[in-house]
N, C-alpha and C. Protein backbone atom coordinates (compact mmCIF):
# COMPACT_ATOMS: atom_id res chain seq x y z
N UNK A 1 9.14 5.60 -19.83
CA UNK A 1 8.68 4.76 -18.74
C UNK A 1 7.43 5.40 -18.13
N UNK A 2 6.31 4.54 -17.73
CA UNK A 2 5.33 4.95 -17.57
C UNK A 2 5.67 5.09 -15.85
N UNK A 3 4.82 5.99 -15.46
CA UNK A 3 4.56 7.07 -13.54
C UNK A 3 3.86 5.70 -12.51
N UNK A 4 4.31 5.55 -11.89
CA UNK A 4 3.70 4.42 -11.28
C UNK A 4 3.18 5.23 -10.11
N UNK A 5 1.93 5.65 -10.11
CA UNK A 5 0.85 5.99 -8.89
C UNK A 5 0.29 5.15 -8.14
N UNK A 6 0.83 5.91 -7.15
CA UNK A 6 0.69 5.51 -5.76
C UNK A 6 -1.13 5.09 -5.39
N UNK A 7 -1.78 5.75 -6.25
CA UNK A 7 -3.15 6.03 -6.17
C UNK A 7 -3.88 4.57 -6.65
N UNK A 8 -3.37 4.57 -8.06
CA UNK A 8 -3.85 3.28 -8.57
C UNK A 8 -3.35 2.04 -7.52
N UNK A 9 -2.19 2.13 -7.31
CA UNK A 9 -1.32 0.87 -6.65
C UNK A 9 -2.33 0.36 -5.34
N UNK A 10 -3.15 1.94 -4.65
CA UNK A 10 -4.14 1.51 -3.71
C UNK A 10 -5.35 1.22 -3.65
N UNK A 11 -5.41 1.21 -4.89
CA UNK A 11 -6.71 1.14 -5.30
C UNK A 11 -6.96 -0.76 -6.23
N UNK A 12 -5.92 -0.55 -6.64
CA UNK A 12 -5.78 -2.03 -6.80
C UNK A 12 -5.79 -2.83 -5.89
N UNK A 13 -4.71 -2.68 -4.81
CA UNK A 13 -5.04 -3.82 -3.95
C UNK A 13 -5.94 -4.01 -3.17
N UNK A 14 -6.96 -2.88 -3.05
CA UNK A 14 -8.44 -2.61 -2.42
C UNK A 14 -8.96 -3.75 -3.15
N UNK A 15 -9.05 -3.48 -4.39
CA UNK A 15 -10.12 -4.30 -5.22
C UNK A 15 -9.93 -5.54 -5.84
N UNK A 16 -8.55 -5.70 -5.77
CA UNK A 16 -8.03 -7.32 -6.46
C UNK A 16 -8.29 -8.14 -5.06
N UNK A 17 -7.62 -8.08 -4.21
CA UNK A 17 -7.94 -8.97 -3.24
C UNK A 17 -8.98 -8.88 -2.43
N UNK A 18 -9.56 -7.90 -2.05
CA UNK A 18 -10.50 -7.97 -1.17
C UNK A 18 -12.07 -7.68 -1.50
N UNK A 19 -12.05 -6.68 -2.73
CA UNK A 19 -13.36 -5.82 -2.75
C UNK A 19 -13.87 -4.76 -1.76
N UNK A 20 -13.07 -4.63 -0.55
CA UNK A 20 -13.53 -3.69 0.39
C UNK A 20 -13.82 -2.26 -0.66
N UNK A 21 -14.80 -1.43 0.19
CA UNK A 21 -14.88 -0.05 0.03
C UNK A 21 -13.65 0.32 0.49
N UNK A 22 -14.20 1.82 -0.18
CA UNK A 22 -13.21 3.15 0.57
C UNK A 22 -13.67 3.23 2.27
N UNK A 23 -14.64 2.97 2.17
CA UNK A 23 -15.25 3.00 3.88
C UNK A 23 -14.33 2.13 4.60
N UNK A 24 -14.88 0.71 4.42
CA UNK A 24 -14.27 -0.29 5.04
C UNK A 24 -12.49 -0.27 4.67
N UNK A 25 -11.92 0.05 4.32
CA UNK A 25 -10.83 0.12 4.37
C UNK A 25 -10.38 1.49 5.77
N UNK A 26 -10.82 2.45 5.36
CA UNK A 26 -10.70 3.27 5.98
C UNK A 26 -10.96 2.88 7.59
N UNK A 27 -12.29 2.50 7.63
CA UNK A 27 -12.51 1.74 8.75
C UNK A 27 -11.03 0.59 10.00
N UNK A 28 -10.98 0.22 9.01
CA UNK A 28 -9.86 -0.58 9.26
C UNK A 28 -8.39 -0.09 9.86
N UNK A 29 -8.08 1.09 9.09
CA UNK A 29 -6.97 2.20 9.06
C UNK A 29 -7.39 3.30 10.03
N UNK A 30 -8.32 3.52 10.84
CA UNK A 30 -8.84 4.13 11.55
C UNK A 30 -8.17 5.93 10.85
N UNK A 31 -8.63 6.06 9.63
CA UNK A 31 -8.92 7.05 8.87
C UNK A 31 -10.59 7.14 8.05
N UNK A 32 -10.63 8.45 7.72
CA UNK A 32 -11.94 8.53 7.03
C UNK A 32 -11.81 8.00 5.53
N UNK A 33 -13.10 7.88 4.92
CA UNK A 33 -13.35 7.29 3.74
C UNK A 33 -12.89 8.47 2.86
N UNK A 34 -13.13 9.51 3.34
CA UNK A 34 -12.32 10.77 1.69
C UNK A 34 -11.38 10.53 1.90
N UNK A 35 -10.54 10.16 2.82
CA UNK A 35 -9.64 10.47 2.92
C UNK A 35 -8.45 9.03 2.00
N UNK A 36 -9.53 8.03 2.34
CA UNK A 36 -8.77 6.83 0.86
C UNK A 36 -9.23 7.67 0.07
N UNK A 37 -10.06 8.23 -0.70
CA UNK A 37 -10.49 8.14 -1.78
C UNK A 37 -9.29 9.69 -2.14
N UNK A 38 -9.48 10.08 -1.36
CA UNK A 38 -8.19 11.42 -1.79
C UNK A 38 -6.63 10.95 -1.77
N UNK A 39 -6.28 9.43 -1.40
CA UNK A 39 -5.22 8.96 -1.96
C UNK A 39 -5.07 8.29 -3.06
N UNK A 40 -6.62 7.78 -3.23
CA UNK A 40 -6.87 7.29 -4.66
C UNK A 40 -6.47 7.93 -5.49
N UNK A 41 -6.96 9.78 -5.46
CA UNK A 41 -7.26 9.78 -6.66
C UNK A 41 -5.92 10.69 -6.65
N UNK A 42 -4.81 10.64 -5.71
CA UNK A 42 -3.78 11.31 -6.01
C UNK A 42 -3.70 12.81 -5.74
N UNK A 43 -4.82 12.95 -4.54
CA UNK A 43 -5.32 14.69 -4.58
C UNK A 43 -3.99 14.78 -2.91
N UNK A 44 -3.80 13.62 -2.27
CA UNK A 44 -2.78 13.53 -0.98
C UNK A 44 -2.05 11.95 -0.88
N UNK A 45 -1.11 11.94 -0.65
CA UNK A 45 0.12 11.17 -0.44
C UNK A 45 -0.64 10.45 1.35
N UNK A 46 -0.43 9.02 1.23
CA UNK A 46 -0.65 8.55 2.77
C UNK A 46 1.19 8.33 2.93
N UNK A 47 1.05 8.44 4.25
CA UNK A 47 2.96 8.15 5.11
C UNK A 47 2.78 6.90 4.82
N UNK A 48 4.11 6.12 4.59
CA UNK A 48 4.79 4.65 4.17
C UNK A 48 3.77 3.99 5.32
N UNK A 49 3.53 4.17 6.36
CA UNK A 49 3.27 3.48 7.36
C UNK A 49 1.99 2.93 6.96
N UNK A 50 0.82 3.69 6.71
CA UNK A 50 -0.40 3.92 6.21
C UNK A 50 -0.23 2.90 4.90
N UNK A 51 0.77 2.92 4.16
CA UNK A 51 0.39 2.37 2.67
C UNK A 51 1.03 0.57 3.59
N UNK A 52 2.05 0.57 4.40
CA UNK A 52 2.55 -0.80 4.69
C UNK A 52 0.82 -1.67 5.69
N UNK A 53 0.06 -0.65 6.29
CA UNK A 53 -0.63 -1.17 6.59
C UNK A 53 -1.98 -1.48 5.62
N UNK A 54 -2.08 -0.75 4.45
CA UNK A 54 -3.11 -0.87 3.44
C UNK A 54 -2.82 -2.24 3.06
N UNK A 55 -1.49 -2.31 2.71
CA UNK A 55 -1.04 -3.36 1.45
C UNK A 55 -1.56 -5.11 2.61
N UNK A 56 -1.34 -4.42 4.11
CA UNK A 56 -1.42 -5.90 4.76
C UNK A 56 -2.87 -6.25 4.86
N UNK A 57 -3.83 -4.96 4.98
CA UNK A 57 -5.50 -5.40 5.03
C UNK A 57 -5.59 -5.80 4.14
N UNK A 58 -5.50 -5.71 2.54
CA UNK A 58 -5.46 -6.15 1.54
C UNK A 58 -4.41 -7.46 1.06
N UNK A 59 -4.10 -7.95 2.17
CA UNK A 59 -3.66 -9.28 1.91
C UNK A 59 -2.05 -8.96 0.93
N UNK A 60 -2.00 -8.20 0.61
CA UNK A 60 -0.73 -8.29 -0.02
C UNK A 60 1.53 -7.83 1.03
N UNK A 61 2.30 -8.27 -0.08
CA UNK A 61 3.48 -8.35 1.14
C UNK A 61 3.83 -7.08 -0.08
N UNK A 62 5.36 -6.23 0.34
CA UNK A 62 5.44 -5.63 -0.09
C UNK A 62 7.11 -5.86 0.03
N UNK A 63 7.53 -6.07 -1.20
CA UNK A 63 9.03 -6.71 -1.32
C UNK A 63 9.95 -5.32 -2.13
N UNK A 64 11.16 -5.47 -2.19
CA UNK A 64 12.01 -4.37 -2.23
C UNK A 64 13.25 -5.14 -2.55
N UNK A 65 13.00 -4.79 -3.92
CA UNK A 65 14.74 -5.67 -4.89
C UNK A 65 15.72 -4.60 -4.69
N UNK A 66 16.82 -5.24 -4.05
CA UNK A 66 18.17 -4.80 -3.99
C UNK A 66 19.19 -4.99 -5.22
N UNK A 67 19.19 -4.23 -6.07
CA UNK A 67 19.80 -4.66 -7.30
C UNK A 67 21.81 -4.97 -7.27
N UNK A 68 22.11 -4.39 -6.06
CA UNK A 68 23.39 -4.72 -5.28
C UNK A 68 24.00 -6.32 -5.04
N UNK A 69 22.48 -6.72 -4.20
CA UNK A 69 22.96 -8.39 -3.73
C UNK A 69 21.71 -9.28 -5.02
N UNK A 70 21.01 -8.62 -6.05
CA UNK A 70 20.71 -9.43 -6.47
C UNK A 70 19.19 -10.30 -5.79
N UNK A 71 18.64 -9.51 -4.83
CA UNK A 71 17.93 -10.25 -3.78
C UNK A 71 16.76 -9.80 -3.51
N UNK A 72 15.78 -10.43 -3.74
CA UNK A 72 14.19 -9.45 -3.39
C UNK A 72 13.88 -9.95 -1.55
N UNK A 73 13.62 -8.99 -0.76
CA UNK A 73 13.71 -9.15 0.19
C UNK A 73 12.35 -8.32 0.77
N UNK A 74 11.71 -9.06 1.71
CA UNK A 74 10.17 -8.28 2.14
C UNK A 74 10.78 -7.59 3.04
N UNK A 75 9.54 -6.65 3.61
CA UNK A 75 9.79 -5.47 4.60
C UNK A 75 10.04 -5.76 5.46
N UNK A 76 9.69 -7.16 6.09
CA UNK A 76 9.77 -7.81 7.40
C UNK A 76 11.21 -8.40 7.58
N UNK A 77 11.85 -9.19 6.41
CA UNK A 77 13.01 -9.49 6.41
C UNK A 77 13.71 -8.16 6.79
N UNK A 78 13.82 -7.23 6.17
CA UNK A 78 14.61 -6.13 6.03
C UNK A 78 14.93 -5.45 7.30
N UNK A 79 13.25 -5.66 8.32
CA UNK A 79 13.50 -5.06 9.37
C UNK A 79 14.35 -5.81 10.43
N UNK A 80 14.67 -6.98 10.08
CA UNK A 80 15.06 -7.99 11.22
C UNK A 80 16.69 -7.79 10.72
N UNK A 81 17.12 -7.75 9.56
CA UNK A 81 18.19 -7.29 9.29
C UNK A 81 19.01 -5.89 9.76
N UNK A 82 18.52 -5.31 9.74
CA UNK A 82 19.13 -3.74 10.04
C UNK A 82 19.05 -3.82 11.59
């Protein structure tokens, strides 16, 4: 099974949906531009919080299959649940 990086995963949704820079993203995240680009390239880990807010500038949801109930459920559902 192939490593699923965290790096690429942010770097994709930079560039599939939006085209932003490392700047303008950063901008956005009120972090510096090395500092995407040093999650890019896998040199530092951003906190869940940081990646839940990447995935939303970049237009994307971020869902989480429960293989228990059978049920793909977004972050937002999940939080209203618990």
């Amino acid at each position: 099974m192939k490593k699923v990086s965290i790096g690429n995963i942010l770097k994709n949704m930079r560039n599939i949906n939006t085209n932003y820079t490392q700047k303008e993203i950063g901008e956005k995240l009120s972090i510096a531009d090395n500092t995407i680009s040093s999650y890019e390239r896998e040199n530092s880990q951003p906190d869940f919080q940081t990646i839940v807010n990447y995935a939303k500038i970049c237009d994307f949801e971020i869902k989480i299959y429960n293989k228990k109930t059978n049920r793909e459920v977004t972050l937002e559902e999940m939080s209203k649940e618990l």
